[in-house]
C-alpha atoms as a PDB file:
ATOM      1  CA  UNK A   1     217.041 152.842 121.429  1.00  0.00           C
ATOM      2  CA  UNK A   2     214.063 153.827 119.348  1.00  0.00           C
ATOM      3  CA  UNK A   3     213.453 157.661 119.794  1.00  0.00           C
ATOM      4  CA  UNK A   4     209.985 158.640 121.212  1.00  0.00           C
ATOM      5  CA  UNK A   5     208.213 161.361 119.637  1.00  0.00           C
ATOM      6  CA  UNK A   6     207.069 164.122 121.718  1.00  0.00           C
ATOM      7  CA  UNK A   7     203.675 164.642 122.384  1.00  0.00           C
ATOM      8  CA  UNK A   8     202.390 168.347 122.016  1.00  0.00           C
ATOM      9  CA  UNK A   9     201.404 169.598 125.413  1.00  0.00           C
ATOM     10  CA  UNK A  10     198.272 171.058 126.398  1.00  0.00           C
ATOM     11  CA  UNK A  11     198.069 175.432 125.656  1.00  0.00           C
ATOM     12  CA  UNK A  12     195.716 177.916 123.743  1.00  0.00           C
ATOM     13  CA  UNK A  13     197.648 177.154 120.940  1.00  0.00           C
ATOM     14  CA  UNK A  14     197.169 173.396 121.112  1.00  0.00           C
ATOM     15  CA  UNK A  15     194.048 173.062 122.990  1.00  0.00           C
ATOM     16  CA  UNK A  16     193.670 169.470 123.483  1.00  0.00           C
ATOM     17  CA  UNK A  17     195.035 166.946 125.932  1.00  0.00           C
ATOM     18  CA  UNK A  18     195.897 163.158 125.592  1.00  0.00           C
ATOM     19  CA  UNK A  19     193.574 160.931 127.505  1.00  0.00           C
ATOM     20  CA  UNK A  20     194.272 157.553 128.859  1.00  0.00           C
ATOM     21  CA  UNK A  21     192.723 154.698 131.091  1.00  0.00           C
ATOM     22  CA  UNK A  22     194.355 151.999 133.300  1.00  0.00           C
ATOM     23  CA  UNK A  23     190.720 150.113 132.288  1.00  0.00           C
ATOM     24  CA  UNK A  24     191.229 147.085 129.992  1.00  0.00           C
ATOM     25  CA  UNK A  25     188.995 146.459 127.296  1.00  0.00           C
ATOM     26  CA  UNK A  26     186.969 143.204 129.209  1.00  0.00           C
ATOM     27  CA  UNK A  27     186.011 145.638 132.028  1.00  0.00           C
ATOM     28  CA  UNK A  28     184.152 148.083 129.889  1.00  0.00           C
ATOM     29  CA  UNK A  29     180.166 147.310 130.048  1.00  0.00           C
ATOM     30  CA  UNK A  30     178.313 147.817 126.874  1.00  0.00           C
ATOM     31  CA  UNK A  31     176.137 146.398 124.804  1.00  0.00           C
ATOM     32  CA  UNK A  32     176.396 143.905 122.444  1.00  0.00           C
ATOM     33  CA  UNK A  33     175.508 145.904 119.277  1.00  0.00           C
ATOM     34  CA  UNK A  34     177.469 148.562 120.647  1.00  0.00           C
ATOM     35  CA  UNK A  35     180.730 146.625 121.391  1.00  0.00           C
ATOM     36  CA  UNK A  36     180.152 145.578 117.917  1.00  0.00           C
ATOM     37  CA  UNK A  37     179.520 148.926 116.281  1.00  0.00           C
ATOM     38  CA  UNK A  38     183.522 149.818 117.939  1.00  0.00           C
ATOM     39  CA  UNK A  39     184.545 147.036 116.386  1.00  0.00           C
ATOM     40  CA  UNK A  40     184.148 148.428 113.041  1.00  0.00           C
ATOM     41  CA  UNK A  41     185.548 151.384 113.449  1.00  0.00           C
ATOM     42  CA  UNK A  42     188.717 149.328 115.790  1.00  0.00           C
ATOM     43  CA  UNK A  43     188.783 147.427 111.769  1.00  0.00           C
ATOM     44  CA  UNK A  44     189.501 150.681 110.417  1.00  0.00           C
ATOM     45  CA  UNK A  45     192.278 152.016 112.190  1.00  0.00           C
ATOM     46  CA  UNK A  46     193.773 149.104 111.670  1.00  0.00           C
ATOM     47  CA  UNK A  47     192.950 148.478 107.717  1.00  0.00           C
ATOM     48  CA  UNK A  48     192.777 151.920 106.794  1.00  0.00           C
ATOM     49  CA  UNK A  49     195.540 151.725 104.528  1.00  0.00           C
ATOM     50  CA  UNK A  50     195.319 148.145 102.608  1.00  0.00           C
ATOM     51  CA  UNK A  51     191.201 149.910 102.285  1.00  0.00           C
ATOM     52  CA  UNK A  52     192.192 153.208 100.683  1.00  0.00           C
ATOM     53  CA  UNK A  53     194.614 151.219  98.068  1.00  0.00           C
ATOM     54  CA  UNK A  54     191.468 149.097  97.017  1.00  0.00           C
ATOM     55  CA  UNK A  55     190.474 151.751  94.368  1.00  0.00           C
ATOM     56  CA  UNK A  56     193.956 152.838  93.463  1.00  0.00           C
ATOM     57  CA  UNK A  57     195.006 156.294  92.406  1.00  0.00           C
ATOM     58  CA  UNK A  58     191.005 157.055  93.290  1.00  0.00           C
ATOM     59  CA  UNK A  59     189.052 156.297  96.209  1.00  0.00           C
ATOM     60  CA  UNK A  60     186.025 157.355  96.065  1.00  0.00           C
ATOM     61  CA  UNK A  61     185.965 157.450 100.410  1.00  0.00           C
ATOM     62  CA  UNK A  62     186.937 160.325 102.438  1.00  0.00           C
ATOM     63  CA  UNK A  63     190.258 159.801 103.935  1.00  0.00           C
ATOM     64  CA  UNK A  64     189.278 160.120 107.567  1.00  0.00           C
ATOM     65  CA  UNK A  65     186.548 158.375 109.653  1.00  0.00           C
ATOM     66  CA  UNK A  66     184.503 160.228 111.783  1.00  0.00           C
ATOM     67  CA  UNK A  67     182.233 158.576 113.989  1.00  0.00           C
ATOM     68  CA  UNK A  68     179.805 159.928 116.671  1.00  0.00           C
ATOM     69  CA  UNK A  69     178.932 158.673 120.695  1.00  0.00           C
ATOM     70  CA  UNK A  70     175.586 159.689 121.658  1.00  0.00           C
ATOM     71  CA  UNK A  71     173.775 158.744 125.103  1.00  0.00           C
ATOM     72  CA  UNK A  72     172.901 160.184 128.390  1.00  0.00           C
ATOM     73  CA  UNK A  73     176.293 161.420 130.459  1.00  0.00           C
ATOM     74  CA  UNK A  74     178.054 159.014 132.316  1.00  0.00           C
ATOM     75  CA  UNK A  75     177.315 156.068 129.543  1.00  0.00           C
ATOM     76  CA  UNK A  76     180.868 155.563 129.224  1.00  0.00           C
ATOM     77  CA  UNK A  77     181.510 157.402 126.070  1.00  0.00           C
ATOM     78  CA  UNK A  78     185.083 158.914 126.829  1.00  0.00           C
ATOM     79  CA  UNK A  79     186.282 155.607 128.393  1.00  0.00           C
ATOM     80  CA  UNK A  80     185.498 154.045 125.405  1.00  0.00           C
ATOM     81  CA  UNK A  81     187.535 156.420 123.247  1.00  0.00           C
ATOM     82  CA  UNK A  82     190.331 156.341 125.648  1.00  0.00           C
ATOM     83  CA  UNK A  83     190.425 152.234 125.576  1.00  0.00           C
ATOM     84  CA  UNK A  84     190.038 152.222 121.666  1.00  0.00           C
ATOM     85  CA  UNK A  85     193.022 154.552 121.574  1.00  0.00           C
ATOM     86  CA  UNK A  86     194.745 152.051 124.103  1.00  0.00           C
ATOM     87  CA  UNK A  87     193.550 148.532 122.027  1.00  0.00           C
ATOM     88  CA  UNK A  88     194.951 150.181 118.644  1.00  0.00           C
ATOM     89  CA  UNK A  89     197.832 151.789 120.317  1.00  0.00           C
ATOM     90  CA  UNK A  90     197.469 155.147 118.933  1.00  0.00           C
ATOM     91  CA  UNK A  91     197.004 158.273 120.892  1.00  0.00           C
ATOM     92  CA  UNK A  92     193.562 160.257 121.937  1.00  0.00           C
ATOM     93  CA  UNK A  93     193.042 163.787 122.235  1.00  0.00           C
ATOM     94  CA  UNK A  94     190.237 165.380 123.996  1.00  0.00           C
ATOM     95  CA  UNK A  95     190.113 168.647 122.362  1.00  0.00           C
ATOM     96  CA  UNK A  96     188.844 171.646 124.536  1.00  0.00           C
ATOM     97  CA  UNK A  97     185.841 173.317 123.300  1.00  0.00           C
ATOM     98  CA  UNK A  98     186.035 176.170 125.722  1.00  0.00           C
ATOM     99  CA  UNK A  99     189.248 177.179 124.327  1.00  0.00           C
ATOM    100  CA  UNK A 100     187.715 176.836 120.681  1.00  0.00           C
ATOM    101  CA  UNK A 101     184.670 178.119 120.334  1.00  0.00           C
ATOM    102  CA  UNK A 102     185.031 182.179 120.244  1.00  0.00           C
ATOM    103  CA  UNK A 103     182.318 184.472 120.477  1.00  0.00           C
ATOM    104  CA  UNK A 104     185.018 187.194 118.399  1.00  0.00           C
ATOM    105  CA  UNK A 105     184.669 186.744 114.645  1.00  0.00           C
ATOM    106  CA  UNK A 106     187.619 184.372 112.843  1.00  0.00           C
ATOM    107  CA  UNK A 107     188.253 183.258 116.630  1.00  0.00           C
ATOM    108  CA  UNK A 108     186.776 180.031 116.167  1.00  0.00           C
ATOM    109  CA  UNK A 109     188.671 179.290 112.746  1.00  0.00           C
ATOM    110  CA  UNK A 110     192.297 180.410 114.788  1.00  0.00           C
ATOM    111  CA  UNK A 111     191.922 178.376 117.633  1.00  0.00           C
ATOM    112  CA  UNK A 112     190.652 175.080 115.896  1.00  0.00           C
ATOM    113  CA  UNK A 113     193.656 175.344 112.985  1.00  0.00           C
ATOM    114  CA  UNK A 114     196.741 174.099 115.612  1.00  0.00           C
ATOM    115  CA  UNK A 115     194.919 170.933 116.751  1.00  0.00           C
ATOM    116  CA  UNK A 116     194.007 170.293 113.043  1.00  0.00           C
ATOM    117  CA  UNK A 117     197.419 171.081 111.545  1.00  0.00           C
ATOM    118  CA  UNK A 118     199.465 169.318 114.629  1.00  0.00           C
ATOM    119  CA  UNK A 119     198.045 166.116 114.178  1.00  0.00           C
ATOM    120  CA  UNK A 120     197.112 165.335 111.087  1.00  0.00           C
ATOM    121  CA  UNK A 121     198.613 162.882 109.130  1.00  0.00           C
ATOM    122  CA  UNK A 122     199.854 160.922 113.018  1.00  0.00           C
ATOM    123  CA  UNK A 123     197.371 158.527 113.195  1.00  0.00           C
ATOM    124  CA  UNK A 124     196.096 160.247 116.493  1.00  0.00           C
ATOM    125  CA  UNK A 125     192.074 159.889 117.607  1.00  0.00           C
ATOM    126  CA  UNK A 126     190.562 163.605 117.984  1.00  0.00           C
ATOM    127  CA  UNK A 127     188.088 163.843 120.365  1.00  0.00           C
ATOM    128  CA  UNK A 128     185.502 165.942 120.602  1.00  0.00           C
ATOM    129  CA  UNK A 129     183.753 165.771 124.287  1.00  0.00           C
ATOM    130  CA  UNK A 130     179.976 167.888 124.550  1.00  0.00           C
ATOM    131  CA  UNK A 131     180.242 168.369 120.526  1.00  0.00           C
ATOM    132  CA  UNK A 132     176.800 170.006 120.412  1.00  0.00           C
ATOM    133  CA  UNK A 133     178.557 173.328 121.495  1.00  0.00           C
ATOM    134  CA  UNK A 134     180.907 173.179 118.084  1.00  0.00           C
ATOM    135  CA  UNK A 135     178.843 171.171 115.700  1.00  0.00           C
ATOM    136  CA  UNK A 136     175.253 171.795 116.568  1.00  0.00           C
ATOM    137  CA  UNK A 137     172.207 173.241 114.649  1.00  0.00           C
ATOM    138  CA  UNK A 138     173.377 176.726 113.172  1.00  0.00           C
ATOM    139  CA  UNK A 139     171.700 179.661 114.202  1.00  0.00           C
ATOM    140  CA  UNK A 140     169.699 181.573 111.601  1.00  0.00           C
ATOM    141  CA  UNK A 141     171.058 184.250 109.571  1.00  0.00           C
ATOM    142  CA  UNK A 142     169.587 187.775 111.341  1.00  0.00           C
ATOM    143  CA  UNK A 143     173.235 189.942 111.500  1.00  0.00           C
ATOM    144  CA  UNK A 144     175.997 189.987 109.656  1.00  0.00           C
ATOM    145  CA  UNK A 145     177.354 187.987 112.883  1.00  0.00           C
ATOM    146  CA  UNK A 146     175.301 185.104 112.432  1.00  0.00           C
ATOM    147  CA  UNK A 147     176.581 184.799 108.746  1.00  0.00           C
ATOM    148  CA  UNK A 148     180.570 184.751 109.915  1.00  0.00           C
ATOM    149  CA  UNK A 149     179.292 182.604 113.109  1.00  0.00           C
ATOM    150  CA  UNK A 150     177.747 179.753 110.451  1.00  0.00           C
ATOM    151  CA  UNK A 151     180.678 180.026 108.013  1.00  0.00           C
ATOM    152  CA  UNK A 152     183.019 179.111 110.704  1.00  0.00           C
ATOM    153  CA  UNK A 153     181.314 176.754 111.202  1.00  0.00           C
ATOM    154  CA  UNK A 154     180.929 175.142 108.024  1.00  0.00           C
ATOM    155  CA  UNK A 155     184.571 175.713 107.547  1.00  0.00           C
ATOM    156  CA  UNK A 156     185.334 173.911 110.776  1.00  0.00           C
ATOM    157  CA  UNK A 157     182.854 170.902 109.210  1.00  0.00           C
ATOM    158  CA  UNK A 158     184.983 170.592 106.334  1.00  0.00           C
ATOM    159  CA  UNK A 159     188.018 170.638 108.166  1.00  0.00           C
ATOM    160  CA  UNK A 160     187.029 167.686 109.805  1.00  0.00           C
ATOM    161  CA  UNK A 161     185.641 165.702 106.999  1.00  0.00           C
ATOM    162  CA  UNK A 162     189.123 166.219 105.507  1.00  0.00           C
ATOM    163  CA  UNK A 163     191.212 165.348 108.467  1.00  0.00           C
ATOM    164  CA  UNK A 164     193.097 162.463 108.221  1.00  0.00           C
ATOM    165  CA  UNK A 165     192.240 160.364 110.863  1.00  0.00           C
ATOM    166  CA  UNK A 166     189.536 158.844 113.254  1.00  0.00           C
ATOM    167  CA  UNK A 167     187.561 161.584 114.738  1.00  0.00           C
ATOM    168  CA  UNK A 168     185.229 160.713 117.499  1.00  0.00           C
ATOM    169  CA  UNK A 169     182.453 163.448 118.786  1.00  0.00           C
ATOM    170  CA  UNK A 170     179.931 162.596 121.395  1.00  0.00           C
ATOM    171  CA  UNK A 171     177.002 164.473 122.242  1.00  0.00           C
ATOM    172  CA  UNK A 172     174.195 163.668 124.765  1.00  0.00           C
ATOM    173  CA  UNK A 173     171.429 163.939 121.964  1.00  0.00           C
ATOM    174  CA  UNK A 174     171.934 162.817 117.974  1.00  0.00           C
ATOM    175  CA  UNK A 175     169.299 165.482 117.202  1.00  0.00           C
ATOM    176  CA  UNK A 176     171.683 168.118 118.252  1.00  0.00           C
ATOM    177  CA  UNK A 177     174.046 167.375 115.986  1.00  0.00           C
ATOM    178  CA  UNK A 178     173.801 169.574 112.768  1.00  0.00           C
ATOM    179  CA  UNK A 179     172.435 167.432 110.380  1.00  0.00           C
ATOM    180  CA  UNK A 180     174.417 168.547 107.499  1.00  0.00           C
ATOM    181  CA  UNK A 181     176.975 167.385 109.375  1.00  0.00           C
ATOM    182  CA  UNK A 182     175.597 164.081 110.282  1.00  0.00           C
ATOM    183  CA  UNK A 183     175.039 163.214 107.400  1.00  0.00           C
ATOM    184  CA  UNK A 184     179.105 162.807 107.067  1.00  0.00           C
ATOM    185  CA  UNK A 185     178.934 159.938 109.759  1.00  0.00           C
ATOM    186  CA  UNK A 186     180.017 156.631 109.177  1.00  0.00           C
ATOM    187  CA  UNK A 187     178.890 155.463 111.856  1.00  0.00           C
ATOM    188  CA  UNK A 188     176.274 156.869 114.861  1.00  0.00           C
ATOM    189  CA  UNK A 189     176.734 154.536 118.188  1.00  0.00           C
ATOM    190  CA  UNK A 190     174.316 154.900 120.818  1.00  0.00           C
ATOM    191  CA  UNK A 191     175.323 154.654 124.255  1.00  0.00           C
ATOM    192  CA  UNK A 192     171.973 154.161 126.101  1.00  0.00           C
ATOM    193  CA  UNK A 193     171.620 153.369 130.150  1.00  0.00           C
ATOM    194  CA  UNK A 194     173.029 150.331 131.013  1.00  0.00           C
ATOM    195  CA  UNK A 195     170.584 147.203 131.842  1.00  0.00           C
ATOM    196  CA  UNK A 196     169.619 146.092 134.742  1.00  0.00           C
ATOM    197  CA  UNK A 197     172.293 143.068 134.840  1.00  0.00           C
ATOM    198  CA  UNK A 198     174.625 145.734 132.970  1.00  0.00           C
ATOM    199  CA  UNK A 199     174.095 147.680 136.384  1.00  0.00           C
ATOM    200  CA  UNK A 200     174.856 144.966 138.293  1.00  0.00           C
ATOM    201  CA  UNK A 201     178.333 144.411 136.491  1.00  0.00           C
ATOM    202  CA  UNK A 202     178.833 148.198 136.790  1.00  0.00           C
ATOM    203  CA  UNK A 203     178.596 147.740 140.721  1.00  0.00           C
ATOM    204  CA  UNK A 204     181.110 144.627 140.847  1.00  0.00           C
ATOM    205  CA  UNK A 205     183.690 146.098 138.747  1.00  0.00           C
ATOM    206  CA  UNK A 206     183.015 149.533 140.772  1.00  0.00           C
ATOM    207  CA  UNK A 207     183.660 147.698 144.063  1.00  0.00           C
ATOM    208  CA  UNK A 208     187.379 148.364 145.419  1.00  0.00           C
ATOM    209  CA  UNK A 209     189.051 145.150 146.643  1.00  0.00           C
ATOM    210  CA  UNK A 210     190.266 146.616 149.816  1.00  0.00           C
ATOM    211  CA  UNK A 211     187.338 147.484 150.796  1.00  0.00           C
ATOM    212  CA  UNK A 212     184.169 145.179 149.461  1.00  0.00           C
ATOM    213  CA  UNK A 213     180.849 145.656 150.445  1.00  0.00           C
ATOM    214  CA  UNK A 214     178.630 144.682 153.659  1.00  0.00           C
ATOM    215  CA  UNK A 215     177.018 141.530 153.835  1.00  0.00           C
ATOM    216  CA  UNK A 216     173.701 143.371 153.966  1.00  0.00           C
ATOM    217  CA  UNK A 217     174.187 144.699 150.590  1.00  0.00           C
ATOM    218  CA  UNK A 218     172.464 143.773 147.557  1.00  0.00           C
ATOM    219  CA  UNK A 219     173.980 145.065 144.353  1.00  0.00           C
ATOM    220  CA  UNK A 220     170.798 143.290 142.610  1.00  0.00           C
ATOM    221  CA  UNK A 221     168.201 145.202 144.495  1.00  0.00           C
ATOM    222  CA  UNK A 222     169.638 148.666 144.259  1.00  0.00           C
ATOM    223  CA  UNK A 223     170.242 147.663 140.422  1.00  0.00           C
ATOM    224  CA  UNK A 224     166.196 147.198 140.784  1.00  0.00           C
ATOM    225  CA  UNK A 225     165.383 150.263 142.639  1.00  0.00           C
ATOM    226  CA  UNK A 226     167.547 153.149 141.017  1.00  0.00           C
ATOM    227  CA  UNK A 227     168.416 153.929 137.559  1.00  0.00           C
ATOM    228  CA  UNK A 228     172.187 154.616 137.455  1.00  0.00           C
ATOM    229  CA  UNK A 229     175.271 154.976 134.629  1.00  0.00           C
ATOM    230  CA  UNK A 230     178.300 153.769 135.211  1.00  0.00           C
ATOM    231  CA  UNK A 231     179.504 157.184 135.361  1.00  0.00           C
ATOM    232  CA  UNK A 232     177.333 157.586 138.467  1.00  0.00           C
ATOM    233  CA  UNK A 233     178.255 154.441 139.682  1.00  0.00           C
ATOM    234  CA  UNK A 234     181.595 155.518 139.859  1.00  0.00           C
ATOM    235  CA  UNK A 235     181.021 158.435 141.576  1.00  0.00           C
ATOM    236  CA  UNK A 236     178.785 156.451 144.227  1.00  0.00           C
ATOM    237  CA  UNK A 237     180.963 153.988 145.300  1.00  0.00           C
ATOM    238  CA  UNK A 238     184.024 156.450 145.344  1.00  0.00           C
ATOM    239  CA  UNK A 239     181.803 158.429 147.928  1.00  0.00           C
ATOM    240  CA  UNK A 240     180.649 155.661 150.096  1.00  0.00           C
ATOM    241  CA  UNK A 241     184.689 154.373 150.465  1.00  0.00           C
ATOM    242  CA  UNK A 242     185.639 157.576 151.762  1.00  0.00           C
ATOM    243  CA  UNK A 243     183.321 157.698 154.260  1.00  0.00           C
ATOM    244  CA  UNK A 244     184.006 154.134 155.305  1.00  0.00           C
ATOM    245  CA  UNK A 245     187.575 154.548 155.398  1.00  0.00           C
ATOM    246  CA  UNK A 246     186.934 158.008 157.241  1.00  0.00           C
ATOM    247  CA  UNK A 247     184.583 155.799 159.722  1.00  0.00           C
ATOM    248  CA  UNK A 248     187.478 153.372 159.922  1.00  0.00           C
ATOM    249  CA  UNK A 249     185.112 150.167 158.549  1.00  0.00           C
ATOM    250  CA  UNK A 250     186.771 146.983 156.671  1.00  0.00           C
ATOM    251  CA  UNK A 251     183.199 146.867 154.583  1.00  0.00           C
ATOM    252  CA  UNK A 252     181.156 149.522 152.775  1.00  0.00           C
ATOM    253  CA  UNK A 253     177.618 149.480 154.601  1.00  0.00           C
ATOM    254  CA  UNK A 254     174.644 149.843 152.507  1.00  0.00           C
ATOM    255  CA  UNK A 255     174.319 153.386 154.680  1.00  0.00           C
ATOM    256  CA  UNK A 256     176.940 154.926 153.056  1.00  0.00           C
ATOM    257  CA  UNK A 257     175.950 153.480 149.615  1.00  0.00           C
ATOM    258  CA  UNK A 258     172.453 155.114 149.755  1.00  0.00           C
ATOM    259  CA  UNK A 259     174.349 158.460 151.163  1.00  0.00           C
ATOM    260  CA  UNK A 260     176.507 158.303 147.440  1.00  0.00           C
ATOM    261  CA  UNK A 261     173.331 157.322 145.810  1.00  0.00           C
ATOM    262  CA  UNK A 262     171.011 160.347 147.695  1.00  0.00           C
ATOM    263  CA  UNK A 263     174.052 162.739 146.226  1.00  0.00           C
ATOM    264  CA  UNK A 264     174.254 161.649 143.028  1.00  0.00           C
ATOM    265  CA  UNK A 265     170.368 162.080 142.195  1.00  0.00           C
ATOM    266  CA  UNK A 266     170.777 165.461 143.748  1.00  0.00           C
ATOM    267  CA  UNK A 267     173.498 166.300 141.519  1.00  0.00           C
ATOM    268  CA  UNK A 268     171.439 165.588 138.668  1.00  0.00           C
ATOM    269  CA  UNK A 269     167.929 167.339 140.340  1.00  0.00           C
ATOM    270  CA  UNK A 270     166.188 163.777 140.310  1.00  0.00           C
ATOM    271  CA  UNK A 271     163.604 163.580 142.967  1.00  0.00           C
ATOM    272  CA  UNK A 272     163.814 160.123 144.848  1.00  0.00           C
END
């Protein structure tokens, strides 16, 4: 029997943990030019090797791949890392920021080194979740802690131009990526809202089979009247099954819809 290789396990010296989805690929609503832009980089993993032996002795390519997810939250950005991990068969690592970023001088530079050293060279996808808090606009220089704050960073910048190895940051705005750092993108994806009839496809897929929805409900109508990712989506429908199965109901009403709906605009200080 083939021998498994272990997995390092979440801790402040390895601050990043392995992310999966039970999702297949065909349930995950995007785009067109999206779905095409992960393509690509899906070409990569996979012909990374037979590409960098197409100069020889000298590529003239970086290694590594580094690609970023921008878009509103809940636009599916870390489901889509988690299934490209799963299509490719190679593992993804969400790498904690919190437990990163240091506010102590030659903090930052310590904590990022274990993830770095620990998988490079595996063929493991790094990601990099709210990026903007790592990799966003320097500060200017005013103290001599502003100077060690930027050369972490651009030491953490190189690091992961070098790494070996798809590395995947997403950020809710492009603009708040650094832009000497974007410039090191091969490829920017844009995860905008979803459509109207992307919406709609959000809601069916959202819909548990145990429990489907009330024959007053129209999925097209509330696609119509409220604005909604398929984060939020998510988090709606998983709202209005407790309460039906709390009510003891065989159908979601529209009621309890409009109570996960009322919540989730709250959440995000929207004003109906």
């Amino acid at each position: 029997m083939e021998d498994v290789p272990m997995l390092p396990e979440f801790s402040n010296s390895f601050p990043a943990v392995q992310i999966t989805t039970t999702y297949e690929w065909h349930e995950l609503v995007l785009a067109a030019n999206v779905t095409q832009q992960i393509e690509e980089v899906r070409m990569w993993i996979t012909h990374k090797k037979t590409l960098m032996e197409a100069w020889g002795d000298r590529p003239p390519i970086k290694r590594g791949y580094r690609a970023l997810f921008y878009g509103p939250p809940g636009t599916e950005k870390s489901l889509t890392a988690a299934l490209l991990g799963k299509i490719v068969n190679k593992e993804v690592f969400r790498v904690d920021l919190s437990l990163i970023v240091s506010k102590y001088i030659g903090e930052t530079e310590k904590n990022s080194g274990p993830v770095l050293d620990q998988t490079e060279g595996k063929g493991w996808i790094l990601f990099f979740d709210e990026a903007d808090a790592l990799f966003g606009k320097r500060t200017g220089v005013k103290d001599s802690h502003d100077r060690y704050a930027n050369q972490e960073v651009s030491f953490l910048l190189q690091r992961i131009e070098d790494y070996n190895g798809l590395v995947i940051l997403a950020s809710n705005k492009k603009d708040n990526i650094d832009e000497a750092f974007s410039r090191r993108f091969q490829t920017m994806i844009h995860f905008a809202m979803p459509t109207k009839a992307e919406q709609i496809q959000l809601w069916n897929n959202a819909i548990p089979k145990l429990y489907p929805i009330d024959g007053d409900v129209n999925l097209s109508h509330i696609a119509s009247e409220y604005n909604l990712s398929g984060g939020s989506i998510m988090n709606i429908v998983q709202h209005a099954t407790l309460l039906t199965i709390n009510d003891g109901l065989e159908k979601i009403p529209l009621a309890h819809l409009k109570s996960g709906i009322t919540k989730e605009y709250a959440k995000e200080r929207i004003s109906l």
